[in-house]
Protein backbone atom coordinates (compact mmCIF):
# COMPACT_ATOMS: atom_id res chain seq x y z
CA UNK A 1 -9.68 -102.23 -58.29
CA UNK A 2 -12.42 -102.22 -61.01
CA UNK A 3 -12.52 -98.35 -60.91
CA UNK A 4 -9.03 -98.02 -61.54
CA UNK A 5 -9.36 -100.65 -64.87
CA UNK A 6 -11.76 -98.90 -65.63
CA UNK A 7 -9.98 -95.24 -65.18
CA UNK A 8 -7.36 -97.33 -67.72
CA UNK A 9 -9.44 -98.44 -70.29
CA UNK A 10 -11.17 -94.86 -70.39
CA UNK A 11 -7.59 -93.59 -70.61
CA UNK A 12 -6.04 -96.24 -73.27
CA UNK A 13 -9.46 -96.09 -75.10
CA UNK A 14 -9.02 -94.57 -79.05
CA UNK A 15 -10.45 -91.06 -79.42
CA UNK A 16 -13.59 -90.76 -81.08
CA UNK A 17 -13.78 -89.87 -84.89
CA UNK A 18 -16.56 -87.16 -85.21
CA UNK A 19 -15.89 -86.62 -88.60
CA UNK A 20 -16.57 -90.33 -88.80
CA UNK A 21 -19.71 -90.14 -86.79
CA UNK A 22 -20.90 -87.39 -88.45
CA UNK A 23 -20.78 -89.25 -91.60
CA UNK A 24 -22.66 -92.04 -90.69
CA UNK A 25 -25.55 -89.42 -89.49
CA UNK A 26 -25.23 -88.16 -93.02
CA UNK A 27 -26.20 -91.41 -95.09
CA UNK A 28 -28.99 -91.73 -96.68
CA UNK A 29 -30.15 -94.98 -94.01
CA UNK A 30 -29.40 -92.94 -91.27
CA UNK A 31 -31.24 -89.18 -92.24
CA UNK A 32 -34.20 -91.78 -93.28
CA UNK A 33 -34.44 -93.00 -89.78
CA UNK A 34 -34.08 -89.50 -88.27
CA UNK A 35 -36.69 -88.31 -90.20
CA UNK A 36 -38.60 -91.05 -89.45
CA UNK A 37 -38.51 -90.75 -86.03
CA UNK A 38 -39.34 -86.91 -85.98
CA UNK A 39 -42.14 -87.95 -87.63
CA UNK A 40 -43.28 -90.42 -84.93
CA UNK A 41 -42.41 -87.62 -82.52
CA UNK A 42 -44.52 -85.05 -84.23
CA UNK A 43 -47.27 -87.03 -84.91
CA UNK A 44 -47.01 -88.40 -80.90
CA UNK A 45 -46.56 -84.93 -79.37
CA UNK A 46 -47.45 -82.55 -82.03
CA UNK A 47 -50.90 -82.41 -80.98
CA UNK A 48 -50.46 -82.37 -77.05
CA UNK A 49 -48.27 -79.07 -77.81
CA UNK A 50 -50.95 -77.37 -79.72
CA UNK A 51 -53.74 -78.44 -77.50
CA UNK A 52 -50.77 -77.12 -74.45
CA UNK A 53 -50.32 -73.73 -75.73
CA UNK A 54 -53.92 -73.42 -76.60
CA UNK A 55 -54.91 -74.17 -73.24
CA UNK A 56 -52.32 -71.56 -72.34
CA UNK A 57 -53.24 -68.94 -74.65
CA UNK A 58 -57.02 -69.20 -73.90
CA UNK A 59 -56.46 -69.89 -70.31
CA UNK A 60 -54.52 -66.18 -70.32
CA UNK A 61 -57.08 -64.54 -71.66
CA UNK A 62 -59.83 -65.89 -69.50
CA UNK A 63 -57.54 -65.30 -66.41
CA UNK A 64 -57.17 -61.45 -67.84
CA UNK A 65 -60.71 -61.44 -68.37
CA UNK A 66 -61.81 -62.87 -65.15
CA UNK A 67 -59.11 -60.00 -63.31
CA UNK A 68 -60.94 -56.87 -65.09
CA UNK A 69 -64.62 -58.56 -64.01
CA UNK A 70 -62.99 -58.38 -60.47
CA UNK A 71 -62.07 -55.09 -60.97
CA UNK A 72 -65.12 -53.76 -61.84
CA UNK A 73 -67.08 -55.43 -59.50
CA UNK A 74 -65.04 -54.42 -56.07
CA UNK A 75 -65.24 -50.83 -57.97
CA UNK A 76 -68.96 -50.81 -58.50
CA UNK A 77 -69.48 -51.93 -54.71
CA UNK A 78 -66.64 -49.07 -53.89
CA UNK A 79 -63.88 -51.13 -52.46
CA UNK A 80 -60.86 -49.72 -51.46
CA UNK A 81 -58.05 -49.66 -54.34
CA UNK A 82 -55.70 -51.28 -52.49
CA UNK A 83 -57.98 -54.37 -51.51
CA UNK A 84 -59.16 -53.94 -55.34
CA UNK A 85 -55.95 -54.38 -56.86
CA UNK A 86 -54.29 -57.23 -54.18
CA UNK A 87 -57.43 -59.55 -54.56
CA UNK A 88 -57.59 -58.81 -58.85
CA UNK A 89 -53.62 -59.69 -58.19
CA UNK A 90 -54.37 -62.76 -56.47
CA UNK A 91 -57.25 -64.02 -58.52
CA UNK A 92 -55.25 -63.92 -62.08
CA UNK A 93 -51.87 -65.76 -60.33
CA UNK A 94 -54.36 -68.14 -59.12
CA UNK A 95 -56.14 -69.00 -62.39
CA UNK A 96 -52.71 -69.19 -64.06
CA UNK A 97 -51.46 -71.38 -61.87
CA UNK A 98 -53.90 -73.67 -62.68
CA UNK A 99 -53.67 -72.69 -66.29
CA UNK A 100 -50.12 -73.62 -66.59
CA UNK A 101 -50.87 -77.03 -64.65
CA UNK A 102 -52.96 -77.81 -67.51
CA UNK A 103 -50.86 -76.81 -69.97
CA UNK A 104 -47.81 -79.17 -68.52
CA UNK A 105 -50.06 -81.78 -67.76
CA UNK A 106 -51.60 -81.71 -71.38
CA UNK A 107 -48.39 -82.46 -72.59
CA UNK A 108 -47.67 -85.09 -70.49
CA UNK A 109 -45.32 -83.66 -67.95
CA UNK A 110 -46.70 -84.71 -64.19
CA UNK A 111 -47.51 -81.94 -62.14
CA UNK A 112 -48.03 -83.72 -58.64
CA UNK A 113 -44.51 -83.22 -58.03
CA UNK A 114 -44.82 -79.53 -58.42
CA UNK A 115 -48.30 -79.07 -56.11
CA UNK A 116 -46.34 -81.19 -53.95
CA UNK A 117 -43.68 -78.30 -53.96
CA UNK A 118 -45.59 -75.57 -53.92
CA UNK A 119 -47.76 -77.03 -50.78
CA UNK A 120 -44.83 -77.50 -49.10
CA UNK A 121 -43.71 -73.85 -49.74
CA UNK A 122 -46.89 -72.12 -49.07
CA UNK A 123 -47.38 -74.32 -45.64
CA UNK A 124 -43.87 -73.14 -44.05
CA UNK A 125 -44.49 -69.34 -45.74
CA UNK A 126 -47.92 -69.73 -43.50
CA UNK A 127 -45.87 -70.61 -40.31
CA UNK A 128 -43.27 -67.96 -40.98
CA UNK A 129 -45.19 -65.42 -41.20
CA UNK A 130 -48.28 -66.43 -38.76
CA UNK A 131 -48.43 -62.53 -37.72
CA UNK A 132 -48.09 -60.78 -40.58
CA UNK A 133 -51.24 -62.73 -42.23
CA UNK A 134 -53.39 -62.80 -39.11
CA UNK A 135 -52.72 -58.96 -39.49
CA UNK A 136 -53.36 -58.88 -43.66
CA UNK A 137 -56.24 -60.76 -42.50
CA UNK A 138 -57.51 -58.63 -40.31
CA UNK A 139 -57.04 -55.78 -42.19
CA UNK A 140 -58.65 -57.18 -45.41
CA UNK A 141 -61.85 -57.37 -42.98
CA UNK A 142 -61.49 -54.14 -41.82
CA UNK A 143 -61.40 -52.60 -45.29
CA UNK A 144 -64.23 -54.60 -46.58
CA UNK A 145 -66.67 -54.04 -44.04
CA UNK A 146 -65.86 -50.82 -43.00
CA UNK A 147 -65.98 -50.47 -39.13
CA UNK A 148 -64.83 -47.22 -39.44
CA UNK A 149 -63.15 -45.05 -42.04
CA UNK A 150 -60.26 -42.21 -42.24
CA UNK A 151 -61.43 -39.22 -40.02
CA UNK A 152 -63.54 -40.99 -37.59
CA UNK A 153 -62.73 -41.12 -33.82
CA UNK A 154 -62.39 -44.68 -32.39
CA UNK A 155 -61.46 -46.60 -29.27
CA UNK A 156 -59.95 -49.72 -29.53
CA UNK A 157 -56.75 -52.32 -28.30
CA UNK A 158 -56.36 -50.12 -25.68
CA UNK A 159 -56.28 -46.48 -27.58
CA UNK A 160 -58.44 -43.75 -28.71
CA UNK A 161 -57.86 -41.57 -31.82
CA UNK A 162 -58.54 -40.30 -35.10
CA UNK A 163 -58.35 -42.73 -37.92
CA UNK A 164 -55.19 -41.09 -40.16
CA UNK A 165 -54.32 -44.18 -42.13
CA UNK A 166 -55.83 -47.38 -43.06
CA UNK A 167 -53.50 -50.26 -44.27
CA UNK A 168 -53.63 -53.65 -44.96
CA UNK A 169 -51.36 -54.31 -42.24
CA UNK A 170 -51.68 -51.34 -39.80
CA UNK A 171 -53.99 -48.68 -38.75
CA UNK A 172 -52.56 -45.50 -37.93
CA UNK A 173 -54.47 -43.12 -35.24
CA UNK A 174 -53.72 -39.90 -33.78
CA UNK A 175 -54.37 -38.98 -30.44
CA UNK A 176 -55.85 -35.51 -29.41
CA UNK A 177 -52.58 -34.29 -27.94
CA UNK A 178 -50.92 -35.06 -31.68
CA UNK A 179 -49.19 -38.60 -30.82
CA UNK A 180 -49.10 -40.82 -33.86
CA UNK A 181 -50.01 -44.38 -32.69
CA UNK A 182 -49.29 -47.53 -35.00
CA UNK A 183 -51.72 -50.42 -34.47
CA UNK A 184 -51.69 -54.16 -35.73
CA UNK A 185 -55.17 -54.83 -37.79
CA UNK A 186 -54.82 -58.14 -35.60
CA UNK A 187 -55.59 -56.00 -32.78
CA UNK A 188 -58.12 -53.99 -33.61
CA UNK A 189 -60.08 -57.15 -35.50
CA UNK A 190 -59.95 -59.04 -32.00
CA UNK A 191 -60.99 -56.59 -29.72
CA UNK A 192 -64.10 -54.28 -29.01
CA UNK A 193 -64.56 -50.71 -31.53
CA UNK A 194 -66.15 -47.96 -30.06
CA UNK A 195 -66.68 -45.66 -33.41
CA UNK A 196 -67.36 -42.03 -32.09
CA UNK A 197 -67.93 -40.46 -35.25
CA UNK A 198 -70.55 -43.39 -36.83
CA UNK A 199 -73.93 -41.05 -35.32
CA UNK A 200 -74.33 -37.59 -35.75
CA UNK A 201 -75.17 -36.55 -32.15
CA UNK A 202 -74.27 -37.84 -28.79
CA UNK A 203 -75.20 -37.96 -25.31
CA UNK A 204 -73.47 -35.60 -22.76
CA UNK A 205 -73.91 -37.03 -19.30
CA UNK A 206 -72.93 -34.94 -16.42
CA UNK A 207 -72.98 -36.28 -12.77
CA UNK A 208 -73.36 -33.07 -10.54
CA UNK A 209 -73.55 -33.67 -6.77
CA UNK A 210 -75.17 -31.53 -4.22
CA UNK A 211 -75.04 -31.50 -0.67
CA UNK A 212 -77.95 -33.32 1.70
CA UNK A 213 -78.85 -29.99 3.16
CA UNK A 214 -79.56 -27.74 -0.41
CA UNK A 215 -82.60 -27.27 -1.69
CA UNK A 216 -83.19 -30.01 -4.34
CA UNK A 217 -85.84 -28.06 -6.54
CA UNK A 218 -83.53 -24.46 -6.43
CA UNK A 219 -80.89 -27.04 -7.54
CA UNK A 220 -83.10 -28.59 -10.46
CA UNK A 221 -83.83 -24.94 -11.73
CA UNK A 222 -80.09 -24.03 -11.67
CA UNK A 223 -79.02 -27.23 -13.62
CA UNK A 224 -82.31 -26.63 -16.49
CA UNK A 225 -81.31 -23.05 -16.86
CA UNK A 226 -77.86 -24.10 -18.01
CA UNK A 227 -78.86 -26.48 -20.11
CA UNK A 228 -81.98 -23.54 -22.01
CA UNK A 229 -79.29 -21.15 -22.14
CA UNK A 230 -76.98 -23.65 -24.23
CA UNK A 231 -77.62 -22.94 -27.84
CA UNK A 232 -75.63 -26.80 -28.83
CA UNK A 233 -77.93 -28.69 -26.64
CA UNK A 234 -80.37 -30.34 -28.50
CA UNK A 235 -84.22 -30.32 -27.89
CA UNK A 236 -84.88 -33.18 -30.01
CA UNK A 237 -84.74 -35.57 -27.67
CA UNK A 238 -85.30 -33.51 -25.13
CA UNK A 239 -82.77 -33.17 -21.95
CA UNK A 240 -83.08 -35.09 -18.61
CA UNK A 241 -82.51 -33.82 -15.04
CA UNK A 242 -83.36 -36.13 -12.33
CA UNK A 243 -82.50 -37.26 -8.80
CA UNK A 244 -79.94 -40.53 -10.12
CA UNK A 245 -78.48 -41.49 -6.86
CA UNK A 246 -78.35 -41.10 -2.82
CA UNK A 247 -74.26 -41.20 -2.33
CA UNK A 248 -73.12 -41.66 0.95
CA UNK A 249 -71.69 -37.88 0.72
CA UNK A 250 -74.14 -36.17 -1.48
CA UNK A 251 -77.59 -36.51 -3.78
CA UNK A 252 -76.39 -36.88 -7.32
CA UNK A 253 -78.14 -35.18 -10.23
CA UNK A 254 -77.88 -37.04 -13.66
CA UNK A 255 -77.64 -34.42 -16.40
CA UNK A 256 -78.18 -35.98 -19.91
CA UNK A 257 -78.41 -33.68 -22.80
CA UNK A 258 -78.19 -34.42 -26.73
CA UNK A 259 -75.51 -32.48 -28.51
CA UNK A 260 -74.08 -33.09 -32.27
CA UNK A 261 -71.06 -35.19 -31.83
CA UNK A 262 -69.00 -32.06 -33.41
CA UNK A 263 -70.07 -30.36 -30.22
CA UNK A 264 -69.83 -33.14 -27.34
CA UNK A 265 -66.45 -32.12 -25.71
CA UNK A 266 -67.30 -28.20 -25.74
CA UNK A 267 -70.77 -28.71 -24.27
CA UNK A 268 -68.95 -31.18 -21.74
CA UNK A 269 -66.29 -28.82 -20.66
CA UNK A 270 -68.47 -25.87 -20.53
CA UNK A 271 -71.18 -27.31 -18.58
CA UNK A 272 -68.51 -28.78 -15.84
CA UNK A 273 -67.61 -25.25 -15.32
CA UNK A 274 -71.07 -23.35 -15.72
CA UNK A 275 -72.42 -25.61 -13.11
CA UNK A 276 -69.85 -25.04 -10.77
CA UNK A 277 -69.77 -21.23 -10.79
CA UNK A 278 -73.77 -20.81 -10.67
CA UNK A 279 -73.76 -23.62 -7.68
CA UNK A 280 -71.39 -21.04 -5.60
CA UNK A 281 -73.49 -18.29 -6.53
CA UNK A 282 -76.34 -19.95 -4.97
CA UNK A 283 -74.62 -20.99 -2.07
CA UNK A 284 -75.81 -24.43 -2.84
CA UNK A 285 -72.43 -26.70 -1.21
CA UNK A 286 -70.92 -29.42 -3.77
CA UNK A 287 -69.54 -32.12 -1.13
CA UNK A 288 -66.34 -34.09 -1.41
CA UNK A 289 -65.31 -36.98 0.73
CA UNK A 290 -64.05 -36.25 3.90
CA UNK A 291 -62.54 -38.04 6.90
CA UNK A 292 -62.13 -36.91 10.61
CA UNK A 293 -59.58 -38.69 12.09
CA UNK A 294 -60.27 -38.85 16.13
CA UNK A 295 -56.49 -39.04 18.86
CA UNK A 296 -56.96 -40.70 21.75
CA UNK A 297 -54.26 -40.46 24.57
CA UNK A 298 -53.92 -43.57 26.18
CA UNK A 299 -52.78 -43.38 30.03
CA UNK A 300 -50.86 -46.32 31.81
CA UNK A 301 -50.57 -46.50 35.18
């Protein structure tokens, strides 16, 4: 009942007379008072605003300031452009952020509400997206400390390529029979690198087994006249051929012999296949497993 009278007397009310009001706002008492109280206001507020958008003003330039130091800095130490120009990103939204904080809070405006906000926001962006920024993490690490770089040959989550791409999300590898292989930085900054490309030579180890009956030093001079005849092996260190093992089936040689890490898969190949053809030329057997398998008939009476 009250909201209807009230609907009625809003209804039945008389109009308002705005040249009437307007008139009143145009005597001399009234302009006084406005005046007076733009006064108070200026005087009150005046100098909060110019102390707000000088903090603003030389907040901005320190922030631009602070974002070409950055710059220069991550350049000098020969960061990648990408990390550059994300973290100089980052750094000047940051500072004016708090710059324009100030600026509100100078003039009296309370910002809690709005770090409240933005909290808020940046805790259930962090929750959404839990994988992406374990893998911009992970990637940010990866680009600043450099565990390997485009071109080199790595093993890791699982894979083994050559580095085509680095992102700050991915890594991109290609495999030696031309597969393109997309991996999460998360991945590859939680499990073990192997970085084949990080030393410039490498060790080729060869495991060449002989039978019990061969001659062991005809053998030894065989396996050394490979490796002296191989112009990529290495003296420097110099190669190895010893007696590494008594299999059940055979007496294993260990070959190790120091090759530039261009050269490791050649020598590795080449070798497998040089050994094998001068073994058979010196009759000297290479066993393999074998298994005799005995039948015995079983009579019943």
């Amino acid at each position: 009942m009250a909201a209807e009278e009230a609907a009625k007397e809003a209804v039945t009310a008389p109009p308002i007379d705005v040249v009437k009001e307007v008139g009143q706002l145009m005597e001399p008492g009234s302009a006084a008072r406005l005046l007076d109280m733009g006064k108070e206001l200026l005087i009150q507020y005046g100098p909060r605003i110019l102390a707000a958008i000088a903090i603003f003003i030389i907040g901005k330039m320190i922030a631009k300031w602070l974002r070409r130091l950055v710059v220069r800095l991550m350049d000098k130490a020969e960061v990648d452009p990408m990390v550059t120009g994300f973290t100089a990103s980052m750094v000047y939204i940051g500072l004016m952020v708090f710059v324009v904080m100030a600026a509100l809070g100078q003039v009296g405006i309370q910002t809690t509400s709005f770090l409240a906000v933005l909290g808020a926001a940046g805790l259930a962006i962090g929750l959404a997206l839990q994988g992406s920024l374990a893998n911009f993490a992970a990637g940010f690490l990866l680009i600043i400390f450099r565990p390997f770089k485009v071109g080199d040959v790595i093993e890791a989550a699982g894979v083994t390529g050559k580095v085509d791409l680095i992102q700050i999300f991915t890594t991109t590898l290609k495999t030696p029979d031309n597969k393109t292989i997309i991996v999460p930085n998360a991945k590859l900054g939680n499990d073990n690198i192997i970085n084949y490309s990080t030393q410039k030579t490498r060790r080729v180890d060869l495991v060449v087994g002989v039978s019990y009956d061969a001659d062991l030093k005809e053998t030894r001079a065989i396996l050394q006249d490979i490796v002296d005849s191989d112009e990529r092996v290495l003296r420097d260190p110099a190669p190895q051929i010893v007696v590494g093992e008594l299999a059940d089936s055979s007496v294993n040689f260990f070959v190790r012999v120091w090759v530039n890490s261009a050269d490791y898969w050649d020598v590795y190949f080449d070798a497998n296949e040089t050994v094998k053809l001068r073994l058979d030329e010196a009759g000297i057997g290479i066993p393999y497993p074998q298994r005799d398998v005995h039948l015995y008939e079983h009579k019943t009476d």
